[in-house]
N, C-alpha and C. Protein backbone atom coordinates (compact mmCIF):
# COMPACT_ATOMS: atom_id res chain seq x y z
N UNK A 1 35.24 4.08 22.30
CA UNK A 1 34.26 3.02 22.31
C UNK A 1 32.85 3.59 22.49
N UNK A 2 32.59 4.98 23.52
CA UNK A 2 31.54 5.22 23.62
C UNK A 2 30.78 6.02 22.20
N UNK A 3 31.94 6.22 21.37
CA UNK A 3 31.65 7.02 20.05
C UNK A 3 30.44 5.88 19.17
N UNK A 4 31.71 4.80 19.26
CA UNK A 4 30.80 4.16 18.43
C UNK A 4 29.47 3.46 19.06
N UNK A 5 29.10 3.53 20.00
CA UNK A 5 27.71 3.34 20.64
C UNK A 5 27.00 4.03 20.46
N UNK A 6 27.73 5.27 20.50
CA UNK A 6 26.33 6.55 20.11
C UNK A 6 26.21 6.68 18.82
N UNK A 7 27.02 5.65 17.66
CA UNK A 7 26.75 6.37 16.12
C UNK A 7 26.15 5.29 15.75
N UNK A 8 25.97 3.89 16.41
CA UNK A 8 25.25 2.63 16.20
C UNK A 8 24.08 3.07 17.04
N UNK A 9 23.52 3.60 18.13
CA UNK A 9 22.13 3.99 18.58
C UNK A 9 21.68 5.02 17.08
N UNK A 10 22.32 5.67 16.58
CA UNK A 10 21.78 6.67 16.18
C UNK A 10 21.57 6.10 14.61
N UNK A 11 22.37 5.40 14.07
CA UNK A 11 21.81 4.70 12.76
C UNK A 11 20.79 3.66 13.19
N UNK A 12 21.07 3.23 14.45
CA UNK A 12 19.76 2.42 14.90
C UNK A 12 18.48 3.00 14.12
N UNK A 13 18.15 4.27 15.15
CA UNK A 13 17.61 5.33 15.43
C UNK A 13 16.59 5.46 13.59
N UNK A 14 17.49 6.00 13.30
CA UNK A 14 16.84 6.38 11.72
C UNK A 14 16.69 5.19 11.09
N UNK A 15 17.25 3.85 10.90
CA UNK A 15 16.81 2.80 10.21
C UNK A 15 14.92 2.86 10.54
N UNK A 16 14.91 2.35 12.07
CA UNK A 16 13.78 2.71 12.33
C UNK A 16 13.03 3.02 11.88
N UNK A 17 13.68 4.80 11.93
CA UNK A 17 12.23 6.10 11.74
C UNK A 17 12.00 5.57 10.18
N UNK A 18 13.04 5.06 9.24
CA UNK A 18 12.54 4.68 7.83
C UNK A 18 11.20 3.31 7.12
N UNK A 19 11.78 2.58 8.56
CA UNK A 19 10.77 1.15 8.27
C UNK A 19 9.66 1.70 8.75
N UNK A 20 9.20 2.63 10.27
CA UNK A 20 8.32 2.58 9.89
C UNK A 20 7.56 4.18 9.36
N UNK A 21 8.49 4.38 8.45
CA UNK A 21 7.46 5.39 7.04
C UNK A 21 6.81 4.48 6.28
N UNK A 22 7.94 3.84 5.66
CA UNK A 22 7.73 2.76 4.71
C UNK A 22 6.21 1.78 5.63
N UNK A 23 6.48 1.56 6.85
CA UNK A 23 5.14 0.61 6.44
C UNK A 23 4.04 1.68 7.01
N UNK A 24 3.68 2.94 7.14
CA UNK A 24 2.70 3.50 7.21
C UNK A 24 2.32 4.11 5.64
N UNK A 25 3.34 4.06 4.67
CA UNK A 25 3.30 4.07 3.24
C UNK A 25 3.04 3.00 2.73
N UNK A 26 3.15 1.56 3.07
CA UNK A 26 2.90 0.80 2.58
C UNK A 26 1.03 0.41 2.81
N UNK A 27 1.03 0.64 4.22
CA UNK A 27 -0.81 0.75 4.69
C UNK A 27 -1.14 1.48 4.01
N UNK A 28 -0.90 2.71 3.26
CA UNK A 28 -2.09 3.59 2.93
C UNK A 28 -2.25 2.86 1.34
N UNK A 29 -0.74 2.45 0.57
CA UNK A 29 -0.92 1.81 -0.63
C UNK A 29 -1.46 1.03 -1.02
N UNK A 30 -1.79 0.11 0.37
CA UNK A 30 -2.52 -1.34 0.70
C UNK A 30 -4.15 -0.79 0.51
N UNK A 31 -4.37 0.06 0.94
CA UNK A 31 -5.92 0.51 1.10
C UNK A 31 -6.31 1.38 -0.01
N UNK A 32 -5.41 2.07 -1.04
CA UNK A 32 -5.88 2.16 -2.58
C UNK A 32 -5.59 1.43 -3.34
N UNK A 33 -5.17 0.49 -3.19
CA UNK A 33 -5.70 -0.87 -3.62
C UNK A 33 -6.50 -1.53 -3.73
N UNK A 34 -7.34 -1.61 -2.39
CA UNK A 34 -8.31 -2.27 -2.36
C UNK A 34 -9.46 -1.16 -2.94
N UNK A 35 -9.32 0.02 -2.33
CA UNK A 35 -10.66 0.61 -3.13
C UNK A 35 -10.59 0.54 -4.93
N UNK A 36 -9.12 0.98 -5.58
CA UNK A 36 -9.17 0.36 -6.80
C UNK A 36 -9.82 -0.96 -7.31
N UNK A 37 -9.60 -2.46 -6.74
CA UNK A 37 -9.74 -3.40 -6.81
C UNK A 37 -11.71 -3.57 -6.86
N UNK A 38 -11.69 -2.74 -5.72
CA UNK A 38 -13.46 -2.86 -5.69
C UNK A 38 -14.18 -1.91 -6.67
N UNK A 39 -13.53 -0.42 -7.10
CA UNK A 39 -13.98 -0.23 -8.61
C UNK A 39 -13.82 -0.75 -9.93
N UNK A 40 -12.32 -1.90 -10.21
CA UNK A 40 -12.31 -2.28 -11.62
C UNK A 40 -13.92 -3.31 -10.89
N UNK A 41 -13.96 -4.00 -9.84
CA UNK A 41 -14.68 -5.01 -9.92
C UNK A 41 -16.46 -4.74 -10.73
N UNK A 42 -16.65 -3.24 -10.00
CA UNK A 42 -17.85 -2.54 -10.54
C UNK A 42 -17.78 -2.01 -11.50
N UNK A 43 -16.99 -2.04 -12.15
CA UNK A 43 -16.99 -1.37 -13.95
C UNK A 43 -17.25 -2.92 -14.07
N UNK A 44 -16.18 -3.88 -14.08
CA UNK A 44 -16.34 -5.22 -14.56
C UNK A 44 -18.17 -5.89 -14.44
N UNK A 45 -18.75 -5.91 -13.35
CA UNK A 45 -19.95 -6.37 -13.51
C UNK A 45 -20.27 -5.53 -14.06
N UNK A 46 -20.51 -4.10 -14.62
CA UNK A 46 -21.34 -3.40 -15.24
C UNK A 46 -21.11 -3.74 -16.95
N UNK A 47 -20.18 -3.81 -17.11
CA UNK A 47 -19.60 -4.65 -18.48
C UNK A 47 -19.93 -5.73 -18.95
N UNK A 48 -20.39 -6.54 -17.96
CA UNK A 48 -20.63 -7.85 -18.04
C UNK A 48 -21.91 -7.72 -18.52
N UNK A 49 -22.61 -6.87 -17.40
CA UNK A 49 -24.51 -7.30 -17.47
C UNK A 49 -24.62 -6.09 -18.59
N UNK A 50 -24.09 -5.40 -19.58
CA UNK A 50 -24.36 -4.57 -20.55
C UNK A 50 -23.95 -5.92 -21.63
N UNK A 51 -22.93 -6.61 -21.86
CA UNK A 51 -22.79 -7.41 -22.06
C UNK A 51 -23.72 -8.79 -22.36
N UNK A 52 -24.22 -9.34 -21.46
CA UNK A 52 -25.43 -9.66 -21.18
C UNK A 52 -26.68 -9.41 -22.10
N UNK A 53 -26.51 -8.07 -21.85
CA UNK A 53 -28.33 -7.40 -22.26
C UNK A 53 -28.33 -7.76 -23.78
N UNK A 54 -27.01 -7.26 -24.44
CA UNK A 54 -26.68 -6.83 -25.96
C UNK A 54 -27.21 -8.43 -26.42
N UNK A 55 -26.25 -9.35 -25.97
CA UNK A 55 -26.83 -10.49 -26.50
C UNK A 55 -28.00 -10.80 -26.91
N UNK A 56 -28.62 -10.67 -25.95
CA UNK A 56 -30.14 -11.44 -25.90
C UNK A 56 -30.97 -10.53 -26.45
């Protein structure tokens, strides 16, 4: 009985250590995201107001 306590702490154990890789992998994915998100946005206005100019 004590076997299987110590092999359920220990898959405990690593489930764990995996969730949190995954969410310190998921934070860093979260935050090149956003810097992506804020460069299409600055190509996009620069597109726009070139856009813009051509017209008129």
């Amino acid at each position: 009985m004590e076997a299987l306590l110590i092999i359920n702490s220990i898959l405990v154990a690593v489930c764990l250590y995996f969730v949190k890789d995954f969410h310190s992998d998921f934070k860093e994915m979260t935050r090149k995201v956003g810097r992506l998100d804020g460069q299409v946005r600055d190509i996009h206005y620069k597109l726009n107001a070139r856009n813009r100019v051509k017209q008129k």
